[in-house]
Protein backbone atom coordinates (compact mmCIF):
# COMPACT_ATOMS: atom_id res chain seq x y z
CA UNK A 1 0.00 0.00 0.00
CA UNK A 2 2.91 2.30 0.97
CA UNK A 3 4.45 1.90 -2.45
CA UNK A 4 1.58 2.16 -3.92
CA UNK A 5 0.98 5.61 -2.62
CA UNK A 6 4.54 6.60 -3.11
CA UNK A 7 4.63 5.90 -6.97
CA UNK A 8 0.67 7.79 -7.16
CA UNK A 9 2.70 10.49 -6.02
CA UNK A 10 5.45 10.27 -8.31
CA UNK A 11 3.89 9.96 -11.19
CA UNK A 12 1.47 12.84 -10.51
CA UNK A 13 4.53 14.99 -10.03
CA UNK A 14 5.62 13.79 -13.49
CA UNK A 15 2.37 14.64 -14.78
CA UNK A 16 2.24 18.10 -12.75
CA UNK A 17 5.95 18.86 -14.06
CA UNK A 18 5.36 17.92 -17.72
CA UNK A 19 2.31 20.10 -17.90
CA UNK A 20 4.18 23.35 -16.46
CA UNK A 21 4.66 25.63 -19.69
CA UNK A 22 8.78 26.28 -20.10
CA UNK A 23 9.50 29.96 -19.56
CA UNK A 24 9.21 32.28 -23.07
CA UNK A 25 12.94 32.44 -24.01
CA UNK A 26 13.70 36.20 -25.22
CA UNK A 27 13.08 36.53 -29.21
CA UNK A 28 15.33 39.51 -30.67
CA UNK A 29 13.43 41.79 -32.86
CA UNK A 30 14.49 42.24 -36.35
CA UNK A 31 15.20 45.72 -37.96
CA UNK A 32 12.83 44.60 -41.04
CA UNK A 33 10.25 44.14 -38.65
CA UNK A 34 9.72 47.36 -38.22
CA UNK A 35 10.34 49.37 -41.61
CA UNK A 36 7.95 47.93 -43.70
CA UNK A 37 5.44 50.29 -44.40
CA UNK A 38 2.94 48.16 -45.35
CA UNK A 39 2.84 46.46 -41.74
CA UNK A 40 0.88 48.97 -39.09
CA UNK A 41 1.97 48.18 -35.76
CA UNK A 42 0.32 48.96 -32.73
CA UNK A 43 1.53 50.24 -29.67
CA UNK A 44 -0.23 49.62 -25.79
CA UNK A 45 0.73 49.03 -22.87
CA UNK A 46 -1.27 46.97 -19.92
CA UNK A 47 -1.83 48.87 -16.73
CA UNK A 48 0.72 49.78 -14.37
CA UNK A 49 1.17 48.33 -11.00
CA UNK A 50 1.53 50.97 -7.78
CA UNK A 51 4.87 51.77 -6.75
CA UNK A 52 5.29 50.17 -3.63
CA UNK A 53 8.03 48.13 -1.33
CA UNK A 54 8.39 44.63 -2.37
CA UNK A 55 9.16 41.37 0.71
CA UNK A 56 9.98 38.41 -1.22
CA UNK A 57 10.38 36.11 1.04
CA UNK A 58 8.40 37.00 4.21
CA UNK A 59 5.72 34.15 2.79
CA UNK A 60 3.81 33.62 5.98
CA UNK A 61 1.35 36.20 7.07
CA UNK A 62 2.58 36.64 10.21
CA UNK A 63 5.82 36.90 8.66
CA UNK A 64 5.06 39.03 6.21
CA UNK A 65 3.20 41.44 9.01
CA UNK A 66 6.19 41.89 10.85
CA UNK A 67 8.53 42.45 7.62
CA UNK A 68 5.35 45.16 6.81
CA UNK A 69 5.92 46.79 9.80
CA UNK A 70 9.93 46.80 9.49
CA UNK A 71 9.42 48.72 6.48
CA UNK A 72 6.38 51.35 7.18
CA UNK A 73 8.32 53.97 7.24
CA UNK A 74 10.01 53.10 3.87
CA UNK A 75 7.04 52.32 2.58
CA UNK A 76 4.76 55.36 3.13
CA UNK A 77 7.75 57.22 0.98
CA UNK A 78 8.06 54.51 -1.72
CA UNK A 79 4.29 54.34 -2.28
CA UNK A 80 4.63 58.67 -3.42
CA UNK A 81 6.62 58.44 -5.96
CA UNK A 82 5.31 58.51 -9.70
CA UNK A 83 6.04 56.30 -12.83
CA UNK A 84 8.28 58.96 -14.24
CA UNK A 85 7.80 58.92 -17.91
CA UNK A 86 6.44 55.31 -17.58
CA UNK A 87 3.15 56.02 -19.46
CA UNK A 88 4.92 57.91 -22.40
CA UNK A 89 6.48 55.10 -23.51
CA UNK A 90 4.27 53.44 -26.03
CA UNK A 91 4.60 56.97 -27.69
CA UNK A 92 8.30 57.00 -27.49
CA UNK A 93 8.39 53.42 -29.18
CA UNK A 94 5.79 54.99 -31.98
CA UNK A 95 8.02 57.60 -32.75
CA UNK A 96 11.01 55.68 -33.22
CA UNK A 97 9.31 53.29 -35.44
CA UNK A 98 8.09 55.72 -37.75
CA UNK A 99 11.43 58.02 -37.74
CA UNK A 100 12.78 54.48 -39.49
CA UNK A 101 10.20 54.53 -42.04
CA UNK A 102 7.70 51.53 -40.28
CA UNK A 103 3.63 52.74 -39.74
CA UNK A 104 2.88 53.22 -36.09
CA UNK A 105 0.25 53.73 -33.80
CA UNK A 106 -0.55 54.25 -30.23
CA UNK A 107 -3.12 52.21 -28.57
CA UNK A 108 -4.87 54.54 -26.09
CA UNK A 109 -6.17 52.27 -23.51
CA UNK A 110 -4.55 49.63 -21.46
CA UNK A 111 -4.45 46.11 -22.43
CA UNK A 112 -5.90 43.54 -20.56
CA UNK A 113 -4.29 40.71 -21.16
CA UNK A 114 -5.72 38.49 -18.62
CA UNK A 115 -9.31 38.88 -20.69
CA UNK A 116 -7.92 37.45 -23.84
CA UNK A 117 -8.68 34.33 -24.12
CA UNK A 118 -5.72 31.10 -24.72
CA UNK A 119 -4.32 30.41 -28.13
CA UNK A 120 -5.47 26.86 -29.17
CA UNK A 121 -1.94 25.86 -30.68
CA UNK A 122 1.17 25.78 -28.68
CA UNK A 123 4.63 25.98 -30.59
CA UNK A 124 7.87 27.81 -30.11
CA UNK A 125 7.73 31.30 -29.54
CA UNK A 126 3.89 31.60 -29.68
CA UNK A 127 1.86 33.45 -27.60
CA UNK A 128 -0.03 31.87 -24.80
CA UNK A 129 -2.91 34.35 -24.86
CA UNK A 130 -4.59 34.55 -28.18
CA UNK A 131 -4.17 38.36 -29.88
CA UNK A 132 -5.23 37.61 -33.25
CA UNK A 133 -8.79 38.99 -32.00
CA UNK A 134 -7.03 42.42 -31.81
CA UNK A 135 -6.17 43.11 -35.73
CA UNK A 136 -9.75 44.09 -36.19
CA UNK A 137 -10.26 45.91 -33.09
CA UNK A 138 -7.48 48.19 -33.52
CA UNK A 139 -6.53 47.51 -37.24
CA UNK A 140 -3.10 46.68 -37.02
CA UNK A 141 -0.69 43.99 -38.20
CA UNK A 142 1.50 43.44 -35.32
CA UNK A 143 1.05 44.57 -31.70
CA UNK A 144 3.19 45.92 -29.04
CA UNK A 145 2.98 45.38 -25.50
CA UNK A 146 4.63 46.54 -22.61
CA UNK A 147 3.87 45.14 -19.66
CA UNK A 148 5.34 46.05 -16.44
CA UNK A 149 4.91 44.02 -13.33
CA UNK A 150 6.91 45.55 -10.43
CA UNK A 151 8.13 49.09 -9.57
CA UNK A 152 9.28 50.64 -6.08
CA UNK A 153 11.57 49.02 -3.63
CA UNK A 154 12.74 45.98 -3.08
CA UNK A 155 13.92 43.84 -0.04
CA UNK A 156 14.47 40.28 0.69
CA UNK A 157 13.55 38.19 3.41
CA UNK A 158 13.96 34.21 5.21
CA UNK A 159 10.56 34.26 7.03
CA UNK A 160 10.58 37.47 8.75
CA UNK A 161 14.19 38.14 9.23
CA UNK A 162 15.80 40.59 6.45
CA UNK A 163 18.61 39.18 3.81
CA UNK A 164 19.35 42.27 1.80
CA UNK A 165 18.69 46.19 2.00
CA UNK A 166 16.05 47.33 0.09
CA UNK A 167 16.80 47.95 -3.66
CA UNK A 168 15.20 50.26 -6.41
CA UNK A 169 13.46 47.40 -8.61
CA UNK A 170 11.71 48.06 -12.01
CA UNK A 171 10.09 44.25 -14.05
CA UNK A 172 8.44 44.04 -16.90
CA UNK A 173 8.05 42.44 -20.04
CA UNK A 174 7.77 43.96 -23.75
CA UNK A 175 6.83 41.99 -26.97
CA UNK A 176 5.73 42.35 -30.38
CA UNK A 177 2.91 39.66 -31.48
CA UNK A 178 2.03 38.82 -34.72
CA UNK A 179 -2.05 39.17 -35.11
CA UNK A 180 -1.83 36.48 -38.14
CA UNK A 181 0.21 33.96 -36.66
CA UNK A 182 0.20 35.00 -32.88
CA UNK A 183 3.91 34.40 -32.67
CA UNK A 184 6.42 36.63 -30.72
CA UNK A 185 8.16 38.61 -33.34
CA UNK A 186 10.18 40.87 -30.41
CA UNK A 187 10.47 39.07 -26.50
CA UNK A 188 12.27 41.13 -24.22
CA UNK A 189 12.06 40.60 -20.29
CA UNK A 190 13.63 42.96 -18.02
CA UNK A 191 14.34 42.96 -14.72
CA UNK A 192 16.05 45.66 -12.72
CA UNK A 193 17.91 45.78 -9.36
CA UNK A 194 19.25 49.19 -8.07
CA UNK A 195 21.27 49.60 -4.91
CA UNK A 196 21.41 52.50 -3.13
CA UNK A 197 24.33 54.67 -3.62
CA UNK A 198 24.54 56.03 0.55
CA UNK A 199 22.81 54.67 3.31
CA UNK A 200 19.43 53.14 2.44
CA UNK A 201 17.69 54.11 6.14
CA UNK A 202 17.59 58.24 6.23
CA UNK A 203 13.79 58.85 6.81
CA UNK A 204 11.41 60.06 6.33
CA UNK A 205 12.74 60.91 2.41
CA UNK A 206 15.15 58.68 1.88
CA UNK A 207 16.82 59.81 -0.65
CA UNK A 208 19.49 56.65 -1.04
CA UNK A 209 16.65 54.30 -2.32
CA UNK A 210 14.72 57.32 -3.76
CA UNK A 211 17.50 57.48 -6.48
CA UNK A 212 18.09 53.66 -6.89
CA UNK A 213 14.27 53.36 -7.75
CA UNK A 214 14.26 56.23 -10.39
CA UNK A 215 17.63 54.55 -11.73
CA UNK A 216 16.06 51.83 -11.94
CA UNK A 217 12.82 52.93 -13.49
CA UNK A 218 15.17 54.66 -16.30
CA UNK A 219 17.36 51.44 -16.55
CA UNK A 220 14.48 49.50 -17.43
CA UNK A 221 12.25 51.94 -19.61
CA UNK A 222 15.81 52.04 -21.71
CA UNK A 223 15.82 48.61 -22.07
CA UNK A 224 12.51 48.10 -23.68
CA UNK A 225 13.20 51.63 -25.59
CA UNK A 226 16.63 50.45 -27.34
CA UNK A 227 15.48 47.51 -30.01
CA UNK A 228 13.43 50.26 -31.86
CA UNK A 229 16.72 52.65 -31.56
């Protein structure tokens, strides 16, 4: 019976394992891409998350509580400062398509990725989430998105007890999807670490991990800027 149970388990952590999608690899994005005038290519971006401090690590709530309260003061500074030139991106990445000759346009509103629904096939370098249902919506042949996922401060934890200072982080993710073939035509993910230059702890401004967060929010906003350079 006891072996019995032990290879059920096995096997359903085969099972589990073998169904867990591999991460997208990065996909560099070709200058043809985009100079052909003939392709218009969309530009949006999906909403962005607050600025805020970040406790990886402090995983149980009462944990996590006291790493919360560690960091208040931090926090009630991180959670003031702004996306700084964040949102003009997708019109930064317009521009510099057209100024090499490609057709670009800016998406106004945010794209909600989580609402589209999965892609039926599954191949390299296709898109989980199916975006061929936006080339009608917004007319376009390709699609950009720039998704970021984390922006503030960042500091790591083992249960409640502190492993690092806190850092200026910036994560995201920016792609280009074909809408024909819903393939990744540009992967790029970026993730961005910042430490602070002086001491991290002078509150209530703290100005250390004030400037590693805007260095970081420029690091990464680069990053997704240079392929259409």
């Amino acid at each position: 019976m006891k072996r019995l149970l032990t290879l059920s388990l096995v096997v359903s952590a085969a099972i589990l394992a073998g169904c867990a999608a591999p991460p997208q690899q990065p996909v560099q994005l070709a200058p043809s891409t985009v100079t052909a005038k003939t392709v218009r290519i969309g530009v949006a971006m999906a909403a962005l998350p607050k600025v805020d401090t970040h406790l990886p690590g402090a995983d149980c709530l009462l944990c996590y509580a006291a790493a919360a309260m560690m960091n208040h003061s931090l926090t009630k500074h991180v959670v003031t400062l702004p996306p700084e030139g964040l949102p003009t991106i997708k019109a930064e990445i317009a521009q510099a398509i057209t100024s090499k000759g490609g057709t670009a346009v800016v998406i106004p509103e945010d794209i909600k990725v989580d609402d589209l629904p999965k892609f039926s096939a599954q191949g390299s370098n296709l898109a989980g989430k199916d975006y061929t249902t936006l080339r009608q919506k917004y007319q376009v042949d390709k699609l950009v998105v720039i998704s970021v996922s984390t922006l503030g401060a960042e500091r790591l934890y083992s249960s409640y007890i502190p492993t690092s200072d806190p850092k200026g982080v910036f994560r995201g993710v920016g792609y280009m999807v074909d809408l024909t073939s819903n393939a990744y035509d540009w992967y790029l993910p970026v993730d961005v670490l910042k430490s602070s230059e002086g001491p991290w702890d002078e509150a209530p401004k703290f100005p250390g991990i004030t400037n590693a967060y805007f260095q970081a929010l420029d690091a990464g906003k680069e990053s997704l800027l240079t392929p259409f350079k």
